[in-house]
C-alpha atoms as a PDB file:
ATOM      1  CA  UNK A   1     -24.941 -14.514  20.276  1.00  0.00           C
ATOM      2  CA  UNK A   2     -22.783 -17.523  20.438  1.00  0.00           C
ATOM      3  CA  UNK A   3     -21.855 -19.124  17.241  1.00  0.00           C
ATOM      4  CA  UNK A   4     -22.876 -22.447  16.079  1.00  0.00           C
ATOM      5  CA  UNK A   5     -20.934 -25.293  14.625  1.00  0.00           C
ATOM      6  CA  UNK A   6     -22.933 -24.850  11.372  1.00  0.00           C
ATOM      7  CA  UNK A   7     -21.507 -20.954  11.711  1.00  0.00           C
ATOM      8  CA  UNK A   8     -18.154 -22.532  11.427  1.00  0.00           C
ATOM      9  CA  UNK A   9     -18.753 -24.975   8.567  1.00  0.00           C
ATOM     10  CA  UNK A  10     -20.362 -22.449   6.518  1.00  0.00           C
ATOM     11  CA  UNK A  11     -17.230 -19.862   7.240  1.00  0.00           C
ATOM     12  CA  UNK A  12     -14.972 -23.147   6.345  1.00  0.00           C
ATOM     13  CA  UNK A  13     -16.671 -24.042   3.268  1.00  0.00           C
ATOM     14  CA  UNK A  14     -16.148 -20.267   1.952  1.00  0.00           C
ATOM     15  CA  UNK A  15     -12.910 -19.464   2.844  1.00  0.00           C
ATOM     16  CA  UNK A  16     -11.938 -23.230   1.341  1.00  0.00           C
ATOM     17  CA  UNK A  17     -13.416 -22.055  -1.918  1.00  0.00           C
ATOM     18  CA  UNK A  18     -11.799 -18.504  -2.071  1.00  0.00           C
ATOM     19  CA  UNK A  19      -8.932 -20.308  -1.123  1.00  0.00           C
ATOM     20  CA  UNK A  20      -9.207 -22.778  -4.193  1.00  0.00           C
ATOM     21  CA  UNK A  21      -9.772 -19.460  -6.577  1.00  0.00           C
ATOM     22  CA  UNK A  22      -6.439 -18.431  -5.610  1.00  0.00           C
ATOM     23  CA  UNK A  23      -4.969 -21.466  -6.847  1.00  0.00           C
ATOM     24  CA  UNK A  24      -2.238 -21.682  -4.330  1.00  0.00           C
ATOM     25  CA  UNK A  25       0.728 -24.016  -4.836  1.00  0.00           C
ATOM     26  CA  UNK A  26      -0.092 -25.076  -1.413  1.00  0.00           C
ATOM     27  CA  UNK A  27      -1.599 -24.005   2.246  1.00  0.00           C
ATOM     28  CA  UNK A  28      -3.093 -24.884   5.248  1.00  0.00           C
ATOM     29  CA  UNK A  29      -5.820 -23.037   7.373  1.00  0.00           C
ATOM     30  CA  UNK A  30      -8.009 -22.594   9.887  1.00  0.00           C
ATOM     31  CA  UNK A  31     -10.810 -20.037  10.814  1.00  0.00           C
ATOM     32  CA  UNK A  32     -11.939 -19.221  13.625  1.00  0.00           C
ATOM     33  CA  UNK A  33     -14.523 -16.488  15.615  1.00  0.00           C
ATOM     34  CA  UNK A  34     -13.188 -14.831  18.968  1.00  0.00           C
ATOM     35  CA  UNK A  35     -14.090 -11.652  21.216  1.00  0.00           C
ATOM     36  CA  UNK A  36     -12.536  -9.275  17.772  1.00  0.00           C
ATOM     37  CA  UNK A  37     -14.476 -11.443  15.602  1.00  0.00           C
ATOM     38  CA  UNK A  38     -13.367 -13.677  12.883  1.00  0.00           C
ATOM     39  CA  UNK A  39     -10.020 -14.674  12.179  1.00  0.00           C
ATOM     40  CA  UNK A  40      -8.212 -16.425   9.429  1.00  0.00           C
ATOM     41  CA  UNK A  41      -4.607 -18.058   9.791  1.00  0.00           C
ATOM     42  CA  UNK A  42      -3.590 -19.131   6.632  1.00  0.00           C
ATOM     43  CA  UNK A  43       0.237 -20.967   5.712  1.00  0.00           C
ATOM     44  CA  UNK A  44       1.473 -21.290   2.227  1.00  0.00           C
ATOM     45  CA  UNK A  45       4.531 -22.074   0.460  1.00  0.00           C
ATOM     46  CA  UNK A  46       6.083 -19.398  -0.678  1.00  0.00           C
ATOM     47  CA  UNK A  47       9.615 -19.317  -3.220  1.00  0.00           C
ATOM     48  CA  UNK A  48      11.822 -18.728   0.491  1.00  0.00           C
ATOM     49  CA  UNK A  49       9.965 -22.001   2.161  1.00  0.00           C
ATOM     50  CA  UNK A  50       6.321 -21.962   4.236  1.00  0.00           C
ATOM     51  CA  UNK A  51       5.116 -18.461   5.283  1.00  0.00           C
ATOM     52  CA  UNK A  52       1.992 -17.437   7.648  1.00  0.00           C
ATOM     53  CA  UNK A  53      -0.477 -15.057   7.545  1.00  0.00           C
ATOM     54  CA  UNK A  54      -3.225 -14.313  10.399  1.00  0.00           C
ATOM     55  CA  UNK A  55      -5.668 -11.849   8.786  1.00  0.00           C
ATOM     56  CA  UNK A  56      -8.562 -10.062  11.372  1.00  0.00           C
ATOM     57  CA  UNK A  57     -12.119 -10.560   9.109  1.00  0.00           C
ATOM     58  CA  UNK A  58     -14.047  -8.509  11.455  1.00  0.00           C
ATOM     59  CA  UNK A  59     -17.641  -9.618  12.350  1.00  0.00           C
ATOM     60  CA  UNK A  60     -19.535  -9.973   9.171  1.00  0.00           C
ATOM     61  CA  UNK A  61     -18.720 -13.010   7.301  1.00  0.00           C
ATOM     62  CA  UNK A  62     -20.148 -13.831   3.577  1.00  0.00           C
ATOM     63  CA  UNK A  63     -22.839 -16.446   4.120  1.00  0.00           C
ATOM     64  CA  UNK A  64     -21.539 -19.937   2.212  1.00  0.00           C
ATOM     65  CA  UNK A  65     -25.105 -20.215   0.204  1.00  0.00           C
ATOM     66  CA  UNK A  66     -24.816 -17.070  -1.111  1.00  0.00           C
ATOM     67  CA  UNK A  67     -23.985 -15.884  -4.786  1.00  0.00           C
ATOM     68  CA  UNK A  68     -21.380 -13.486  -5.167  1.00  0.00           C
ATOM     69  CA  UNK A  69     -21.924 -10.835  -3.011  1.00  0.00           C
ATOM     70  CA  UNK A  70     -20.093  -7.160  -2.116  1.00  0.00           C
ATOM     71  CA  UNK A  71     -18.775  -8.924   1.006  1.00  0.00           C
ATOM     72  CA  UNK A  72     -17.571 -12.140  -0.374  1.00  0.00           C
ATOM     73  CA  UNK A  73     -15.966 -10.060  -3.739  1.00  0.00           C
ATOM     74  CA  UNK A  74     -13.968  -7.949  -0.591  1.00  0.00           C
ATOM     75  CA  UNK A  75     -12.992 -11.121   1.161  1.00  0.00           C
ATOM     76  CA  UNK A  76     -11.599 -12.260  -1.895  1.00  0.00           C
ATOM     77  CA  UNK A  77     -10.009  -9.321  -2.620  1.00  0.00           C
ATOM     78  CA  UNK A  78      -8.001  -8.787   0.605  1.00  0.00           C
ATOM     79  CA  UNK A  79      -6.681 -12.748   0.369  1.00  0.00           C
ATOM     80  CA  UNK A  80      -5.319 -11.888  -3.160  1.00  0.00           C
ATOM     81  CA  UNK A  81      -3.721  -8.470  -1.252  1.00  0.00           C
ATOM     82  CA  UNK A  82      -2.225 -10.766   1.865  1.00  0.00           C
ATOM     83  CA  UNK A  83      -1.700 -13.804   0.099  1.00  0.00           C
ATOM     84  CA  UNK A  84      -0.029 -12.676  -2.954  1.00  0.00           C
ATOM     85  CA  UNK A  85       3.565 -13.864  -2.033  1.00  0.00           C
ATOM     86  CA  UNK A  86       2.398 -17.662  -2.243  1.00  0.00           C
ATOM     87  CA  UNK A  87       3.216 -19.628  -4.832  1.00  0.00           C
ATOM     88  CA  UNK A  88       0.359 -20.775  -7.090  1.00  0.00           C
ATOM     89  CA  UNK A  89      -0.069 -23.966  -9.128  1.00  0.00           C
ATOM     90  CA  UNK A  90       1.893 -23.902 -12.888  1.00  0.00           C
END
């Protein structure tokens, strides 16, 4: 089933919040869903200048209504695993 703009706003809106949790220094990113399903490309600033990081998501995304759930609490968990060499706010 093809995915609707309001698919993509919803999987903005929670990556930009998990995003925000991690209280990164700084970044840039973009989501998007292809044939291996969704995909996040993420660039921070790290203490050796700007790094990026593509991460595969899979097919199952955390809905952007919903309260924490298992899904989103894994989501979040694997962005502190890839993104833990970015420099966060003092």
């Amino acid at each position: 089933m093809p995915l609707s703009p309001l698919d993509l706003a919803e999987a903005t809106q929670t990556v930009e919040t998990l995003l925000a949790r991690l209280e990164l220094d700084a970044f840039l990113f973009a989501i998007e869903h292809n044939e291996r399903g969704w995909e996040l490309r993420v660039e921070c600033a790290a203490d050796d200048g700007w790094v990026a990081e593509t991460i595969a998501l899979g097919d199952e995304f955390p809905d952007a209504s919903e309260a924490d759930t298992p899904l989103r609490d894994q989501l979040f968990a694997l962005l502190i695993e890839r993104l833990g060499h970015c420099k966060k706010r003092s």
